[in-house]
Protein backbone atom coordinates (compact mmCIF):
# COMPACT_ATOMS: atom_id res chain seq x y z
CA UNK A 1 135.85 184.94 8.05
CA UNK A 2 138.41 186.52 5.67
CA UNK A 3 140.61 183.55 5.60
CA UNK A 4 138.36 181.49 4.18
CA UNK A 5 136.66 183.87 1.71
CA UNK A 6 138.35 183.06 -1.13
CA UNK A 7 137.10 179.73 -1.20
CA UNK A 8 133.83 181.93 -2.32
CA UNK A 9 134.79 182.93 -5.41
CA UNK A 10 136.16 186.20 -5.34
CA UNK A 11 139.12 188.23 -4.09
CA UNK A 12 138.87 189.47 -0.77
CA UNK A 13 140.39 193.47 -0.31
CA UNK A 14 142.40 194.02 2.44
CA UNK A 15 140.97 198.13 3.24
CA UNK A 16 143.38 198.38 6.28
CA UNK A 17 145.98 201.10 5.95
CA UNK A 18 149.03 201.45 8.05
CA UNK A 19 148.10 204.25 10.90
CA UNK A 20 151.51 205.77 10.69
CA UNK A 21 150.46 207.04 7.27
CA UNK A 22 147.55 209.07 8.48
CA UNK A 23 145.30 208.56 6.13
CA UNK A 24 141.64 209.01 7.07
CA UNK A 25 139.43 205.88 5.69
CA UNK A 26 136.39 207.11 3.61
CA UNK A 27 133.16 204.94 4.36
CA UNK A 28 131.34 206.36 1.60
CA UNK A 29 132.82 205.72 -0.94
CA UNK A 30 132.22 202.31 -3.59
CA UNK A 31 134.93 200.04 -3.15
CA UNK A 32 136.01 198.84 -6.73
CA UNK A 33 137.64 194.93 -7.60
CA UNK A 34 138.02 193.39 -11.11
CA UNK A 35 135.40 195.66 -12.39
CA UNK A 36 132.95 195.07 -9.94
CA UNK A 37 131.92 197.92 -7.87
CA UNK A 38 130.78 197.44 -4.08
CA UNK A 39 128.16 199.07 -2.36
CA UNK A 40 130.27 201.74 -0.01
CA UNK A 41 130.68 200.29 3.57
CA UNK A 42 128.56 201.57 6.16
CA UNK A 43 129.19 202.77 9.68
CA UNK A 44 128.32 200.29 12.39
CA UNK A 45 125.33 200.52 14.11
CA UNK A 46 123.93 200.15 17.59
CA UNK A 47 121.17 196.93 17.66
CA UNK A 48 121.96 196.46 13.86
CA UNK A 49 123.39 192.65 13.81
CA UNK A 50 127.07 193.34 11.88
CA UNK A 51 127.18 193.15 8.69
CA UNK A 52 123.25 193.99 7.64
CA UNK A 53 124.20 198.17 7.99
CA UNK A 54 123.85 197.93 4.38
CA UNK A 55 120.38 196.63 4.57
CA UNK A 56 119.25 199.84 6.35
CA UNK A 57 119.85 201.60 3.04
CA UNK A 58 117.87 200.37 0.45
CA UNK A 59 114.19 199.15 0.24
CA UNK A 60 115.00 197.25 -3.13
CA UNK A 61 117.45 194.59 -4.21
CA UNK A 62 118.60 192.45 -7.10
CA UNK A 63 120.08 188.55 -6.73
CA UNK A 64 121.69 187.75 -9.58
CA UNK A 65 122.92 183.83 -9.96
CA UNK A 66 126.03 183.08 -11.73
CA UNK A 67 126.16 180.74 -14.63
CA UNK A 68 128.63 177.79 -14.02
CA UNK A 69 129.98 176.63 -17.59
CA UNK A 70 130.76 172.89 -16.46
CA UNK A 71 126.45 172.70 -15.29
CA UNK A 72 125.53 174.04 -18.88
CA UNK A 73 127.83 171.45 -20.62
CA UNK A 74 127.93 168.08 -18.37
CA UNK A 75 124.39 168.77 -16.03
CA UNK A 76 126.80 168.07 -13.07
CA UNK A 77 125.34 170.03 -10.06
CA UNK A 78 127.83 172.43 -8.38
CA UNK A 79 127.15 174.70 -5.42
CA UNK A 80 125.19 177.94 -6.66
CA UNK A 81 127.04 181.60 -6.35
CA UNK A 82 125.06 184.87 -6.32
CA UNK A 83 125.28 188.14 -6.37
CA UNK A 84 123.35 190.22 -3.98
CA UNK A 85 123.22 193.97 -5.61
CA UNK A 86 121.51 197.81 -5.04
CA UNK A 87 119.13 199.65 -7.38
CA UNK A 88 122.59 201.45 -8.56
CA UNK A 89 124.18 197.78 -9.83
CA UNK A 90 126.50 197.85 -6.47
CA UNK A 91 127.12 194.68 -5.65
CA UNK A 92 126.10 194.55 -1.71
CA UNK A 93 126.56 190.61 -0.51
CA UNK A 94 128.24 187.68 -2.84
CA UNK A 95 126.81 184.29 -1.53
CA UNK A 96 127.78 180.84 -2.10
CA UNK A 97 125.86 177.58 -1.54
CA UNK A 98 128.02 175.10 0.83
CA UNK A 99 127.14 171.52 -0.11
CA UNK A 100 128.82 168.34 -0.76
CA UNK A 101 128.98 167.02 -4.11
CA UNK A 102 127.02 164.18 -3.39
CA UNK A 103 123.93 165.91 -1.78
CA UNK A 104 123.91 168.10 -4.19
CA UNK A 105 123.92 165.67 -7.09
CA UNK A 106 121.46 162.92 -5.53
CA UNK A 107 118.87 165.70 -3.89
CA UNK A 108 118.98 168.13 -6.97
CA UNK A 109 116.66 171.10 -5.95
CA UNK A 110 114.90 169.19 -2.84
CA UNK A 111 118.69 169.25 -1.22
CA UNK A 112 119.27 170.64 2.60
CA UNK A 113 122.03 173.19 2.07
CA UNK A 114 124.05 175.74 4.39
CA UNK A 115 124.08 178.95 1.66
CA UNK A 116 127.10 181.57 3.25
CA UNK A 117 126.76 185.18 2.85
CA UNK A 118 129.63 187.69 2.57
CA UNK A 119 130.33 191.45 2.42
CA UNK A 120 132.70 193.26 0.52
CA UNK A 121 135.40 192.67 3.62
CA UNK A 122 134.98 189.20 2.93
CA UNK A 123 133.12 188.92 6.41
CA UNK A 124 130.51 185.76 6.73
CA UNK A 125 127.64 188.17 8.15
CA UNK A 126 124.36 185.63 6.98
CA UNK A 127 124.11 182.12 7.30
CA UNK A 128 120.97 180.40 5.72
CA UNK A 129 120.51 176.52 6.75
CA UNK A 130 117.92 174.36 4.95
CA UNK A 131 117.16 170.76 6.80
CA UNK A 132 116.08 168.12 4.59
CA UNK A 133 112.34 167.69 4.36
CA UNK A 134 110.28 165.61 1.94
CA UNK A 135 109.75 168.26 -1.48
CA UNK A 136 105.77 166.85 -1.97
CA UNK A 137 103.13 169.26 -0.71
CA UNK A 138 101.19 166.50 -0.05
CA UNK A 139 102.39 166.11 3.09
CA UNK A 140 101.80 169.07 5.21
CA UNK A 141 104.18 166.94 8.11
CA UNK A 142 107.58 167.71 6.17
CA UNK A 143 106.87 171.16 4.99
CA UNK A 144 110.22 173.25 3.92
CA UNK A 145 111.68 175.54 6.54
CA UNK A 146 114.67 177.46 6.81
CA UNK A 147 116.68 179.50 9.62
CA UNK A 148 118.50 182.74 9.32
CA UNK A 149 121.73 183.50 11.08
CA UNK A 150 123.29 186.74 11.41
CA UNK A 151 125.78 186.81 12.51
CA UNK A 152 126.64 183.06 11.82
CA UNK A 153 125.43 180.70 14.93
CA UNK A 154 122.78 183.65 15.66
CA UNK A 155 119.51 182.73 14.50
CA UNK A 156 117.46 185.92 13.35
CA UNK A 157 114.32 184.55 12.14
CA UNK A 158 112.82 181.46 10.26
CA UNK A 159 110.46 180.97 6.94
CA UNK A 160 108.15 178.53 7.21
CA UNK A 161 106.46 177.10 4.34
CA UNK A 162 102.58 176.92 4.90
CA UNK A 163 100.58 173.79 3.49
CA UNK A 164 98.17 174.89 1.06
CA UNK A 165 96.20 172.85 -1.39
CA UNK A 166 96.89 175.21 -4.16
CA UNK A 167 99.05 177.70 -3.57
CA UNK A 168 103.05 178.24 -2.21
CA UNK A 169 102.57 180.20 0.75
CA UNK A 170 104.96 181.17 3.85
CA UNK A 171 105.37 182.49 6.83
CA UNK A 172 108.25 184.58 7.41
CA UNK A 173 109.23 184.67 12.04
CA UNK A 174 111.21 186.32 14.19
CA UNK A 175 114.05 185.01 16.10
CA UNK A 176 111.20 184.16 18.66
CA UNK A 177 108.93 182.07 16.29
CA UNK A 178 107.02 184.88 16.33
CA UNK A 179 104.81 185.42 12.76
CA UNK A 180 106.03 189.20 11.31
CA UNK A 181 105.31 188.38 7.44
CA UNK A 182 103.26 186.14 5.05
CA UNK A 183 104.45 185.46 1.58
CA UNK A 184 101.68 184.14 -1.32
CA UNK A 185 102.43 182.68 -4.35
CA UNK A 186 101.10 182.51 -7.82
CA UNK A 187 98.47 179.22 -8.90
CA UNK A 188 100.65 178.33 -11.46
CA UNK A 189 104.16 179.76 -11.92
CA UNK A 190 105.35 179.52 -15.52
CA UNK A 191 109.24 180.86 -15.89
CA UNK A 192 108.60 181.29 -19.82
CA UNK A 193 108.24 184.77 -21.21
CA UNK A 194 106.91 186.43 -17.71
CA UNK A 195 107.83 187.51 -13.98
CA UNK A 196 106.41 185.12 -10.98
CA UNK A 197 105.44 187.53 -8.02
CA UNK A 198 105.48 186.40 -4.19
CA UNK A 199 103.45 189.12 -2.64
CA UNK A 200 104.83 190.27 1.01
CA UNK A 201 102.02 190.57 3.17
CA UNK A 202 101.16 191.91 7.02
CA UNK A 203 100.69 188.45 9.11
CA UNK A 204 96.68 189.29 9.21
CA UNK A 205 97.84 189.55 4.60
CA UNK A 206 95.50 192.53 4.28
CA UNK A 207 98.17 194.64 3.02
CA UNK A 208 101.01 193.99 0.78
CA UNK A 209 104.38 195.28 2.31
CA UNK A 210 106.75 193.97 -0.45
CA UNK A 211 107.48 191.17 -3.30
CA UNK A 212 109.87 188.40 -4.09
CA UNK A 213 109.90 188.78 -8.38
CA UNK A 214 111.28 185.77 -10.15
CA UNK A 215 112.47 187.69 -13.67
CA UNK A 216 111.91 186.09 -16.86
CA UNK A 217 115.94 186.20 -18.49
CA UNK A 218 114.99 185.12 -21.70
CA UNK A 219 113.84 181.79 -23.27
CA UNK A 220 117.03 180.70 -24.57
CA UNK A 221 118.51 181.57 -20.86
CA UNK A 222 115.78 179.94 -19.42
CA UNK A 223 115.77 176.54 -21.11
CA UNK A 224 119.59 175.72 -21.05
CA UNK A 225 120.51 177.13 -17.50
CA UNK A 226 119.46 177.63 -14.20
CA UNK A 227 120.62 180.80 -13.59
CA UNK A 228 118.16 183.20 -12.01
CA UNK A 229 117.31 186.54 -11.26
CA UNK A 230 115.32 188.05 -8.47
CA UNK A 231 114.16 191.03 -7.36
CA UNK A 232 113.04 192.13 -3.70
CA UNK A 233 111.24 194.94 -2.26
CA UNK A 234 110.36 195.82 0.88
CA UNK A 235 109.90 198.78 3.42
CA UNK A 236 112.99 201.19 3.76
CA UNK A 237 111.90 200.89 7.58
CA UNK A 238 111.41 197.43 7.71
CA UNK A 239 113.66 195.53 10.39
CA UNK A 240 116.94 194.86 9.27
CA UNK A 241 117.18 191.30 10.50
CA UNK A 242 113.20 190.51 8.80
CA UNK A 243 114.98 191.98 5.76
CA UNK A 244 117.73 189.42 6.09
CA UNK A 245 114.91 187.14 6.79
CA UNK A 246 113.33 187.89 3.68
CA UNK A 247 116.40 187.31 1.15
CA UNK A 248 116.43 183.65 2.63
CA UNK A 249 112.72 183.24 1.52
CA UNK A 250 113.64 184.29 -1.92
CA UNK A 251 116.56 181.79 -2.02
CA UNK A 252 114.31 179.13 -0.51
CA UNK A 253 112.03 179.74 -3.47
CA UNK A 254 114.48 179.84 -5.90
CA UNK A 255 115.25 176.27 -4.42
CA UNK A 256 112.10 174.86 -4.43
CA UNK A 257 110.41 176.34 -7.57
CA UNK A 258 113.14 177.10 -10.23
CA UNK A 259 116.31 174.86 -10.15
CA UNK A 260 116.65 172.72 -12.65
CA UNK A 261 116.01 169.24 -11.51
CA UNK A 262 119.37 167.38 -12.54
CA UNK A 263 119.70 165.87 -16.06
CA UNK A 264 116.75 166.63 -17.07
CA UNK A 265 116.76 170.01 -17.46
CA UNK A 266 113.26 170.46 -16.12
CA UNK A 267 112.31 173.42 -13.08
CA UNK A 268 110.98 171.85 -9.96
CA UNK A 269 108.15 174.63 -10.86
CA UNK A 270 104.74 175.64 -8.68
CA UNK A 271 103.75 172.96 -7.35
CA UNK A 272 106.28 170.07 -7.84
């Protein structure tokens, strides 16, 4: 809620004004704070889960992960922060990893985590929960999984990691458990000097619908942090909530692929 979004990271704008001043509220317009400007806030919508109006905008986004000074210099694991923005550089969600320090620090990368997603009224509208599961793909028992909420307590659909001998692949469900998506990785994803596509497929995967992009940063961004970007497309049309659904696949990859593994300032990579 707004109480507790400062906790986040950022400063949460209070947008009410006083009705006795009779001043009409513009939706349209960006919302500007500390020199960062915020996708303008959308009219509610009937069947549209609050909060993901601003999905039903845009077909493309950019997640942007913060660099935390005290991981470059001392390798000590702290909870990741994003930035969830539009084609235009609006910033659209801000989310924020919720794990102890000592889950964080003993799983590295393989860690269960509750990751908290907030608009620009400091609103909690997605929750993504991770479970612990064994981080080997050689055991197609304990594959990864994790459940979208929107709003929080509400799940809205799951991704479910498929076994595969070679290849990271997913299934992306409804709130039902119903398959809506498949996601395919690359054989081998190197993070030096390229992208890393995830190609969005129709369940039956004879079309491609979208893409999860890993972006190569640079090699000297690369090697001393773990700060990533990613890019995501998918159908203007597509379902708000599978669209929800598919920014917790990309942070599940980001999890599972490319965070630095502790100390050692190694990526988990494809396959671990």
């Amino acid at each position: 809620g707004v109480a507790g979004a400062g906790s986040y990271g950022f400063q949460v704008l209070d947008v009410r004004i006083p009705e006795e001043l009779g001043v009409t509220v513009i939706q349209n317009q960006p919302i500007v704070s500390e020199g960062t400007v915020w996708m303008p806030v959308p009219r509610p919508l009937p069947n549209c889960p609050p909060g993901l109006e601003y999905l039903t905008q845009i077909d493309q986004i950019l997640i942007h992960q913060q660099i935390e000074l005290l991981e470059i210099l001392t390798g000590f694991e702290t909870n990741n922060k994003y930035e969830i923005k539009n084609t235009l550089g609006q910033r659209v969600y801000f989310a924020a990893e919720d794990t102890d320090c000592c889950t964080r620090n003993c799983c590295g990368p393989s860690r269960p985590f509750i990751l908290r997603i907030i608009d620009n009224l400091g609103h909690e509208v997605i929750t993504l929960h991770r479970p612990l599961r064994c981080s080997s793909c050689c055991f197609p028992c304990c594959l990864q999984e994790l459940e979208v909420q929107a709003p929080p307590g509400t799940p809205v659909g799951y991704v479910v990691q498929n076994w595969h001998a070679c290849l990271p692949k997913f299934t992306i469900q409804d709130e039902k458990r119903m398959d809506v998506l498949k996601i395919t990785g690359p054989c081998v994803a190197c993070s030096c000097c390229e992208d890393v596509n995830f190609e969005v497929k129709s369940v039956d995967e004879a079309s491609t619908v979208g893409r999860i992009s890993k972006q190569w940063t640079g090699f000297l961004k690369e090697a001393f942090t773990d700060a990533d970007n990613f890019g995501i497309t998918f159908p203007m049309d597509l379902d708000v909530k599978m669209k929800a659904v598919m920014i917790g696949a990309c942070f599940l990859i980001d999890f599972m692929f490319f965070e630095h593994a502790g100390d050692n300032q190694q990526r988990t990579g494809v396959w671990q």
